[in-house]
Protein backbone atom coordinates (compact mmCIF):
# COMPACT_ATOMS: atom_id res chain seq x y z
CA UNK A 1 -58.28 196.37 132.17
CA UNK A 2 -56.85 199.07 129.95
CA UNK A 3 -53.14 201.28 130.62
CA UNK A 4 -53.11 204.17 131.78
CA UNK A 5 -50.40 206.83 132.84
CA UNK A 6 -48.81 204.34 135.11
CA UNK A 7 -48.27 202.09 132.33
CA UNK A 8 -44.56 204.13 131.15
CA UNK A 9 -41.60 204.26 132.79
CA UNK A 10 -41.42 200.62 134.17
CA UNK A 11 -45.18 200.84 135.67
CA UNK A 12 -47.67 198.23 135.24
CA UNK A 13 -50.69 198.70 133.29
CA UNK A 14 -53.92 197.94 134.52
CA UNK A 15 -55.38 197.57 138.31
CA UNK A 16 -53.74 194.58 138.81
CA UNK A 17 -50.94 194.96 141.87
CA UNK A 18 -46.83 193.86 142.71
CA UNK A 19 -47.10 192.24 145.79
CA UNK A 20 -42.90 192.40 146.62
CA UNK A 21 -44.14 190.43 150.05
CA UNK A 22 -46.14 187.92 148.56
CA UNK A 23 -45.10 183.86 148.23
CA UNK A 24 -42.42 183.74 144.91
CA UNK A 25 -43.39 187.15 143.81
CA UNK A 26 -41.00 189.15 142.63
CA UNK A 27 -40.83 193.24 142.97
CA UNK A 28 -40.46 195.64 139.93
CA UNK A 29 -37.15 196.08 139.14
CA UNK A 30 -35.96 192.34 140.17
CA UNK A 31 -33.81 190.27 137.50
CA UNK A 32 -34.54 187.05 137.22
CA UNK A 33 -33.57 184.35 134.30
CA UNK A 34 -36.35 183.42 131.69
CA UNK A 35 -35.13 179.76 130.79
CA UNK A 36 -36.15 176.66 127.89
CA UNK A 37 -34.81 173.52 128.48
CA UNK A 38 -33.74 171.75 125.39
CA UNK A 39 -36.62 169.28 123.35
CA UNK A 40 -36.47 165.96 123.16
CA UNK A 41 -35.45 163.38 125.76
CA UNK A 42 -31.74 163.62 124.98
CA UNK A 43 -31.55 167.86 125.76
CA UNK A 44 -34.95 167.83 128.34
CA UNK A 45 -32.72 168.22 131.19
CA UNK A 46 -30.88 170.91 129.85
CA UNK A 47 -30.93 174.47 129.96
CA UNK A 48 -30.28 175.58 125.97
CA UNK A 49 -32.31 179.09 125.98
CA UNK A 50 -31.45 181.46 129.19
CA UNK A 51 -32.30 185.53 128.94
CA UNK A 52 -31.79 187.74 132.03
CA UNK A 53 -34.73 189.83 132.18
CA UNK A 54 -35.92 192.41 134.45
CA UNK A 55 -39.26 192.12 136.01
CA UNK A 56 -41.94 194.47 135.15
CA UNK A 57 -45.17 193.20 136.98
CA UNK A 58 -45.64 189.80 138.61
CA UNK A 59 -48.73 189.39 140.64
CA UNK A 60 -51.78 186.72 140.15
CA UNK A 61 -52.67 188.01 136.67
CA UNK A 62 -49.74 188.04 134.79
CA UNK A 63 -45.78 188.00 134.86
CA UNK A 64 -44.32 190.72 132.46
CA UNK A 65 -40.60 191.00 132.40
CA UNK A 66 -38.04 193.19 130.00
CA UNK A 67 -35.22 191.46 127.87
CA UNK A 68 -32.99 195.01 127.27
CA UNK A 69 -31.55 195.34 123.99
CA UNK A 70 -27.95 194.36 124.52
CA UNK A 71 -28.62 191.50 127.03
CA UNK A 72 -26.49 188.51 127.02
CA UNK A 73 -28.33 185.26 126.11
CA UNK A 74 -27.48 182.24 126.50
CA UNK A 75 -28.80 179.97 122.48
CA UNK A 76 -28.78 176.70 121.67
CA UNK A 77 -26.61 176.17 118.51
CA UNK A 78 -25.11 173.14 116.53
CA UNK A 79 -22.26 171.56 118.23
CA UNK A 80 -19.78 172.90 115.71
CA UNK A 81 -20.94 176.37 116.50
CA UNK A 82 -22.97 176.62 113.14
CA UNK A 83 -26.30 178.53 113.94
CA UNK A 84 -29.52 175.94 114.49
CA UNK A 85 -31.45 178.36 111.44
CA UNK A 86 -28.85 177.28 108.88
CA UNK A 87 -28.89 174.24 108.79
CA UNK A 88 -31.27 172.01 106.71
CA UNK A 89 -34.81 171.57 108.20
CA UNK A 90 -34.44 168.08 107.41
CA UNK A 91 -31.25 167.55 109.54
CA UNK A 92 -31.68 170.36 111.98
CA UNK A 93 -32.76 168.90 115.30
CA UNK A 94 -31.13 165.63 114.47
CA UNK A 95 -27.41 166.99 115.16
CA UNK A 96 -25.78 167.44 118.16
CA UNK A 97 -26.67 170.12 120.27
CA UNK A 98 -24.22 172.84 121.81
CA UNK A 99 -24.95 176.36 123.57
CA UNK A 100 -23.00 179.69 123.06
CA UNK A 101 -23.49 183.33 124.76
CA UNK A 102 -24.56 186.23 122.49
CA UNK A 103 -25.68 189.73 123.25
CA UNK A 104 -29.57 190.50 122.52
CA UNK A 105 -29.78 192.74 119.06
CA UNK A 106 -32.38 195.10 117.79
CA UNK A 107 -35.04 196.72 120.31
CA UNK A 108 -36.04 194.92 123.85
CA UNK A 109 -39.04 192.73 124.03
CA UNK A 110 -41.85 192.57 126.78
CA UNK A 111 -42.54 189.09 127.77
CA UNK A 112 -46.65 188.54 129.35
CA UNK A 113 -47.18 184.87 130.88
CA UNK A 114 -50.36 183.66 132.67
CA UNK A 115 -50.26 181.54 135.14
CA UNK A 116 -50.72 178.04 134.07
CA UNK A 117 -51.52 179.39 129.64
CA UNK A 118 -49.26 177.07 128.00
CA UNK A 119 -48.35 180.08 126.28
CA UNK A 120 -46.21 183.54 126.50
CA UNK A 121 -47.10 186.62 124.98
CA UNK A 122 -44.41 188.68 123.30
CA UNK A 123 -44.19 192.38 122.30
CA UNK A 124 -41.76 193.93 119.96
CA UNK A 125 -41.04 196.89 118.82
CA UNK A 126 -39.86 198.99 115.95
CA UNK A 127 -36.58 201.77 116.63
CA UNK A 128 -38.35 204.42 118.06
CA UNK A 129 -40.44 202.84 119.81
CA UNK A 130 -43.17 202.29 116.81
CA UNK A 131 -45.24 198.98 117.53
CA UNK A 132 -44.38 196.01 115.08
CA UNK A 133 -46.64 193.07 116.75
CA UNK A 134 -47.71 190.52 119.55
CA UNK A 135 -45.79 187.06 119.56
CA UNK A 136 -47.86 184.33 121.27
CA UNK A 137 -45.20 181.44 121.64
CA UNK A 138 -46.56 178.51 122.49
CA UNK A 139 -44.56 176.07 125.36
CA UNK A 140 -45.11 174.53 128.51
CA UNK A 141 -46.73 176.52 131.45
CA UNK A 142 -43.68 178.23 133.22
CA UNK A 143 -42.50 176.46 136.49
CA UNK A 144 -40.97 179.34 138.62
CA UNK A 145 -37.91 178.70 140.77
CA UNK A 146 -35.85 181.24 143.32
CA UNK A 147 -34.33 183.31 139.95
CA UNK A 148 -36.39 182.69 137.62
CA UNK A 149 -39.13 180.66 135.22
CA UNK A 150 -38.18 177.48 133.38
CA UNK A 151 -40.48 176.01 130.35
CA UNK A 152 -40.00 174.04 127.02
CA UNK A 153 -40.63 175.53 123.87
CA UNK A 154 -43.18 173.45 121.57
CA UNK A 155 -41.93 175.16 118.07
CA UNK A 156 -45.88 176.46 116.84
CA UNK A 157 -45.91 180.05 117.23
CA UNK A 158 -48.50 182.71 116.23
CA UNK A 159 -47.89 186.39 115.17
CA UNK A 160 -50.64 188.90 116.00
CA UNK A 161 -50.52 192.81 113.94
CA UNK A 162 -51.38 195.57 115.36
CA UNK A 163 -54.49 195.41 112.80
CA UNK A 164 -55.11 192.25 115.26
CA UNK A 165 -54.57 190.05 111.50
CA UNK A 166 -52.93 186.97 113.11
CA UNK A 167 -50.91 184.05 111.35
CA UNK A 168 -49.13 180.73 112.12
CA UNK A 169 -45.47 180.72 112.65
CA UNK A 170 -42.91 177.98 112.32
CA UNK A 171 -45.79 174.90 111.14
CA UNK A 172 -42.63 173.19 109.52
CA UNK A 173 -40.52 173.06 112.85
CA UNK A 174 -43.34 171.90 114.70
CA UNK A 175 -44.19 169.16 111.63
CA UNK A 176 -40.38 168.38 111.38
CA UNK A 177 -40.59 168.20 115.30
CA UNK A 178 -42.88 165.29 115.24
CA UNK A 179 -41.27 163.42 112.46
CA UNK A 180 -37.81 163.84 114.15
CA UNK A 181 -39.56 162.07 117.23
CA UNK A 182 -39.05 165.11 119.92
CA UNK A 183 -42.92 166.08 119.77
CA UNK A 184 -44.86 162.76 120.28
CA UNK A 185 -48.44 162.28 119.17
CA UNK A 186 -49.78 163.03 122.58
CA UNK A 187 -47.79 166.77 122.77
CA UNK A 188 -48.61 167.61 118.98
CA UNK A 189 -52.60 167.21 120.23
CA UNK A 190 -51.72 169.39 123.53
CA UNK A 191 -49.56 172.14 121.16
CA UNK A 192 -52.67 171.87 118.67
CA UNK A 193 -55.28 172.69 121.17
CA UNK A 194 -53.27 175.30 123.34
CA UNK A 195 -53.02 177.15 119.34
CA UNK A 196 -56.56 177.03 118.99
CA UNK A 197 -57.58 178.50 122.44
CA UNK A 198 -54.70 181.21 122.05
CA UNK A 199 -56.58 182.05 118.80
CA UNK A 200 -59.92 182.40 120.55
CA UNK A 201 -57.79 184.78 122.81
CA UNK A 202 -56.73 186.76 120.25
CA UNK A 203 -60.09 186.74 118.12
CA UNK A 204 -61.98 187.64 121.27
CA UNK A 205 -59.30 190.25 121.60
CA UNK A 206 -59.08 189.41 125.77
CA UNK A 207 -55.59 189.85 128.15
CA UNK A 208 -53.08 190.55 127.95
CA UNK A 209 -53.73 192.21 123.62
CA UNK A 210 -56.31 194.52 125.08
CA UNK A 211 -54.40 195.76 128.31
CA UNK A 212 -52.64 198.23 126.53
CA UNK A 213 -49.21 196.50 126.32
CA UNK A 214 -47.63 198.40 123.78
CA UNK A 215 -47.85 201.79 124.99
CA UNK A 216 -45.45 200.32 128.07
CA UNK A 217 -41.69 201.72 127.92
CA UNK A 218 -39.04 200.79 130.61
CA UNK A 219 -37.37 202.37 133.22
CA UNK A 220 -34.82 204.19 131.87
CA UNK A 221 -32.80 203.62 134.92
CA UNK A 222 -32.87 199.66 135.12
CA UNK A 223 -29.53 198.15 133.88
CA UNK A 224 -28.80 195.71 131.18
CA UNK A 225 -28.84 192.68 133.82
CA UNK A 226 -25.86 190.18 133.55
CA UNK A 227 -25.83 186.36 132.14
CA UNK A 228 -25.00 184.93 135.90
CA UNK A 229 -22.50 182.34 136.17
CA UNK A 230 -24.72 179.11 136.97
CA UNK A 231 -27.26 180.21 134.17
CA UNK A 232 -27.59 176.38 133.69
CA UNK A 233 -27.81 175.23 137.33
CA UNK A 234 -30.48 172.39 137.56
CA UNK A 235 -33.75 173.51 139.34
CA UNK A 236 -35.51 170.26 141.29
């Protein structure tokens, strides 16, 4: 599957279709709330990440949605306010937890999930629209709800450059993770093996790298969408 013209201005790439009928499928256009619940059993039934996004595609291949520069999100930070990235690894994800609404900065990203990868693909982007690289974060297969996807990040990460070079990301959360007991010996062996077969992925060069991704641009008409009030309501 490779872009083609349809691919800009908020079109899908590929052959794959938007069924706006369909069961849970959502049309082009339709904001929705991309959600992590907090790690660890002390946060797991709590909402701590929450981005209003704007769906691009969403049939049986792939979801795709748009976080617009300038979109509120909802982050999970210390519960003094400090930000989780300064303080100590060590310490980090043994303070309390607190969440705090901040606007999106820098260019948008393109989010890919499919369904049941235990991971999401990521696309950013330089200003002007120059390609910077593919973000495969790993995290629980997405659980879709009326408005929106719920998962749990699992810290190991993987950046992909547009030379296809890939690295690990973030090995010392996910090893500080496991010492700090919210990643059990069981997950660490899931989160391991979901990293290697995202590598095959990306060695392989399969979907969604070689779909042409990154010559995608928005609709120029689709608004920043808003943080709703009940970002955090509780999905059964």
């Amino acid at each position: 599957m490779t872009a083609d013209s349809t691919a800009l201005n908020g079109g899908p790439p590929g052959r794959g279709h938007d069924d706006a009928t369909g069961a849970g499928r959502w049309a082009p256009g339709t904001q929705v709330l991309w959600r992590y619940r907090g790690n660890g059993a002390r946060y797991r039934a709590q909402v701590h990440i929450a981005r209003p996004v704007t769906v691009v595609r969403d049939d049986a291949e792939v979801l795709a949605v748009w976080m617009a520069p300038g979109t509120p999100c909802v982050r999970p930070v210390l519960a003094d306010g400090t930000s989780v990235h300064r303080e100590p690894l060590s310490t980090r994800y043994l303070k309390p937890r607190a969440t705090r609404v901040e606007s999106w900065h820098g260019t948008g990203v393109l989010k890919l999930a499919r369904p049941g990868e235990p991971w999401s693909v990521w696309l950013f982007w330089e200003p002007g629209w120059r390609f910077k690289n593919w973000y495969v974060n790993l995290e629980e297969p997405r659980r879709r709800w009326s408005h929106g996807v719920d998962s749990e990040d699992h810290f190991l990460d993987i950046s992909v450059g547009p030379d296809r070079g890939w690295s690990w990301r973030d090995e010392d959360e996910f090893a500080q993770a496991q010492v700090d007991g919210l990643v059990d010996a069981e997950l660490a062996a899931r989160v391991r093996d979901a990293g290697a077969r995202a590598v095959r992925v990306i060695e392989e060069w399969g979907s969604p790298f070689r779909d042409g991704w990154e010559q995608w641009r928005p609709d120029p008409t689709w608004p920043v969408p808003p943080l709703p009030d009940d970002w955090d309501r509780p999905v059964g």
